[in-house]
C-alpha atoms as a PDB file:
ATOM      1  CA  UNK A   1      20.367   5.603 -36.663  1.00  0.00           C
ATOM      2  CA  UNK A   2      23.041   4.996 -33.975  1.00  0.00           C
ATOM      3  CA  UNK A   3      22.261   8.548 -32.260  1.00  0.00           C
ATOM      4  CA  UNK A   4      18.441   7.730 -32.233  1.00  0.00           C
ATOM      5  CA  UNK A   5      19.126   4.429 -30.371  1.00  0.00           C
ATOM      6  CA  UNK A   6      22.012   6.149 -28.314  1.00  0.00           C
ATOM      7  CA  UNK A   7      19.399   8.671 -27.261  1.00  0.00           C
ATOM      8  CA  UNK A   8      16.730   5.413 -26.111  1.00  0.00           C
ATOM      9  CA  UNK A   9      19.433   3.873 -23.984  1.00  0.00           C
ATOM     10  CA  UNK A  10      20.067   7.034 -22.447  1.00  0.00           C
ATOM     11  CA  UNK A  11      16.513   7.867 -21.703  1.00  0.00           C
ATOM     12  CA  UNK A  12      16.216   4.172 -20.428  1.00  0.00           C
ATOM     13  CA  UNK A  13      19.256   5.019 -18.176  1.00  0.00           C
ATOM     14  CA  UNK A  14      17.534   8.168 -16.962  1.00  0.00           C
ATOM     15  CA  UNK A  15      13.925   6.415 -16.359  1.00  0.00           C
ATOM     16  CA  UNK A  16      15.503   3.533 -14.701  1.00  0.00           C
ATOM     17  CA  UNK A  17      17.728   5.928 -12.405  1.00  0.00           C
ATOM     18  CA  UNK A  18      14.953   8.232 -11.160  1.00  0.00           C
ATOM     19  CA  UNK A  19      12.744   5.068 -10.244  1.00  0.00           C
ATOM     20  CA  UNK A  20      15.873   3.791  -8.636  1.00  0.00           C
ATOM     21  CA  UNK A  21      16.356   7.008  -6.373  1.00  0.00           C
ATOM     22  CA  UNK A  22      12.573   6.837  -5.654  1.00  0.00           C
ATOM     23  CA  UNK A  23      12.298   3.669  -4.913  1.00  0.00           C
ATOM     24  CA  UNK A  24      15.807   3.369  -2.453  1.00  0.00           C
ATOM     25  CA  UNK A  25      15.943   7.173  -1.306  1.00  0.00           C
ATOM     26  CA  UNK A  26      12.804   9.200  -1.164  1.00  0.00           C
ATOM     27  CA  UNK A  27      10.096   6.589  -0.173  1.00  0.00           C
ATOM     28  CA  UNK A  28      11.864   5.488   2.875  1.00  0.00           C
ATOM     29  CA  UNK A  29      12.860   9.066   3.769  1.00  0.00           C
ATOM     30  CA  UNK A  30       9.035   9.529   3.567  1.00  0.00           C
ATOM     31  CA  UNK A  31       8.154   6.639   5.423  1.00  0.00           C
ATOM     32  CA  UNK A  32      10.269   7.656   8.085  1.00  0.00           C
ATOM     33  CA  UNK A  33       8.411  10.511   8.579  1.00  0.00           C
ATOM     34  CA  UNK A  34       6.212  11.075  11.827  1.00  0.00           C
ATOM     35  CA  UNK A  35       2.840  11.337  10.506  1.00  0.00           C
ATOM     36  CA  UNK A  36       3.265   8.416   8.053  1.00  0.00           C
ATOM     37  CA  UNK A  37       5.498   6.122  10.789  1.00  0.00           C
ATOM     38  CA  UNK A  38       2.130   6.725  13.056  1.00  0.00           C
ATOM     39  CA  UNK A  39      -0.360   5.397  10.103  1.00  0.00           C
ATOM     40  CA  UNK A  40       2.178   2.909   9.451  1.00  0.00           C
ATOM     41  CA  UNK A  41       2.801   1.412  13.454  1.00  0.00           C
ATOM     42  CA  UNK A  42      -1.116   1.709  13.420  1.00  0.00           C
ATOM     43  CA  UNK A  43      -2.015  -0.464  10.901  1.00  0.00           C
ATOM     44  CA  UNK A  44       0.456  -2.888  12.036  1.00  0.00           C
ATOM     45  CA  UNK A  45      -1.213  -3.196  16.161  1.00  0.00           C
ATOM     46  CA  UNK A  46      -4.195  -3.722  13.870  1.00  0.00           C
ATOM     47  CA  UNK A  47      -3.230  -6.392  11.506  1.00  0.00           C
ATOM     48  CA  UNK A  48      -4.026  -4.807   8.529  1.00  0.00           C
ATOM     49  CA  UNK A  49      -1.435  -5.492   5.678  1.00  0.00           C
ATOM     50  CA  UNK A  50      -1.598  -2.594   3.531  1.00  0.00           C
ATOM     51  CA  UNK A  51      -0.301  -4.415   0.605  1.00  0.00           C
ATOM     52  CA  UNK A  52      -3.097  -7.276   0.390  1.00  0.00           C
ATOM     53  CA  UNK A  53      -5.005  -7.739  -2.623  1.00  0.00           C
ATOM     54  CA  UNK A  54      -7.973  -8.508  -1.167  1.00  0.00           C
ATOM     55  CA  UNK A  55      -9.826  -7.561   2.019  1.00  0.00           C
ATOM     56  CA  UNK A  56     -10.031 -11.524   2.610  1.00  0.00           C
ATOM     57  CA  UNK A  57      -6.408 -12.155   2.656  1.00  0.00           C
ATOM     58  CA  UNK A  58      -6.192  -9.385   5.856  1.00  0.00           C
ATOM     59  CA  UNK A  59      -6.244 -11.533   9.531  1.00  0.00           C
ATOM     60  CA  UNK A  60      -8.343  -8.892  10.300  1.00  0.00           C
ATOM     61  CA  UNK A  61     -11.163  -9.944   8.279  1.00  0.00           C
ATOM     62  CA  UNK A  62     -12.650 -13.262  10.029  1.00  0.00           C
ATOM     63  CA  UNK A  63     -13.184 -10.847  13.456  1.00  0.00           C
ATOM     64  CA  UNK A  64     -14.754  -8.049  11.251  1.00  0.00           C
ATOM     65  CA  UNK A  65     -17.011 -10.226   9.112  1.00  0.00           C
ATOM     66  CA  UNK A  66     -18.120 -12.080  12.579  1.00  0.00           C
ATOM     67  CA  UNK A  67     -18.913  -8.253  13.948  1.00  0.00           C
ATOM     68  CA  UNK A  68     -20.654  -7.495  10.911  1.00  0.00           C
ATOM     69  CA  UNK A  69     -22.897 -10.800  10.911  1.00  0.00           C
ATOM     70  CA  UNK A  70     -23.646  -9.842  14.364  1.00  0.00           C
ATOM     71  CA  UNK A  71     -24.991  -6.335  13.966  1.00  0.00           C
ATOM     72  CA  UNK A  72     -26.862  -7.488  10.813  1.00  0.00           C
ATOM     73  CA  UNK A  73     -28.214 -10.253  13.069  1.00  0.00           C
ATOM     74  CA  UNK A  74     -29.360  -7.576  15.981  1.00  0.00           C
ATOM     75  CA  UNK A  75     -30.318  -5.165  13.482  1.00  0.00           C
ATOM     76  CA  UNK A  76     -31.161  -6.534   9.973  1.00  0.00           C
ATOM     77  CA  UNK A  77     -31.824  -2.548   8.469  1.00  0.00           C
ATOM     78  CA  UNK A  78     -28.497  -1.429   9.709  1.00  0.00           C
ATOM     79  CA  UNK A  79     -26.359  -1.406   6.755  1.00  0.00           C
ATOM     80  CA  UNK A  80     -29.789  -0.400   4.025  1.00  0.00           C
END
């Protein structure tokens, strides 16, 4: 019984370390990279917060649901 639980802590160990490396070694190598600094220093001069829940909670949103009302207002068939 001891070598079955042994072998559960050790595969906890191993799970835990791999997220660990992941998490503090290869996703900030990759967000260091060109393409995905650009998509990153983009979303930031446009105020989108890629981790939001919701579309609402972006500062974005007000400006783009004002834009939207607009063009439905000018154009009521635009978006159907």
């Amino acid at each position: 019984m001891s070598s079955r639980n042994d072998k559960g802590w050790g595969r906890l160990f191993l799970a835990t370390s791999a997220i660990a490396i992941v998490w503090t070694l290869v996703l900030p190598w990759i967000g260091a990279q060109p393409f995905v600094r650009s998509r990153i220093e983009s979303l930031d001069t446009q105020g989108i917060d890629p981790a939001a829940l919701y579309y609402t909670d972006l500062e974005a949103m007000p400006r783009l649901e004002s834009d939207v009302a607009a063009t439905l207002q000018a154009h009521p068939d635009a978006f159907w």
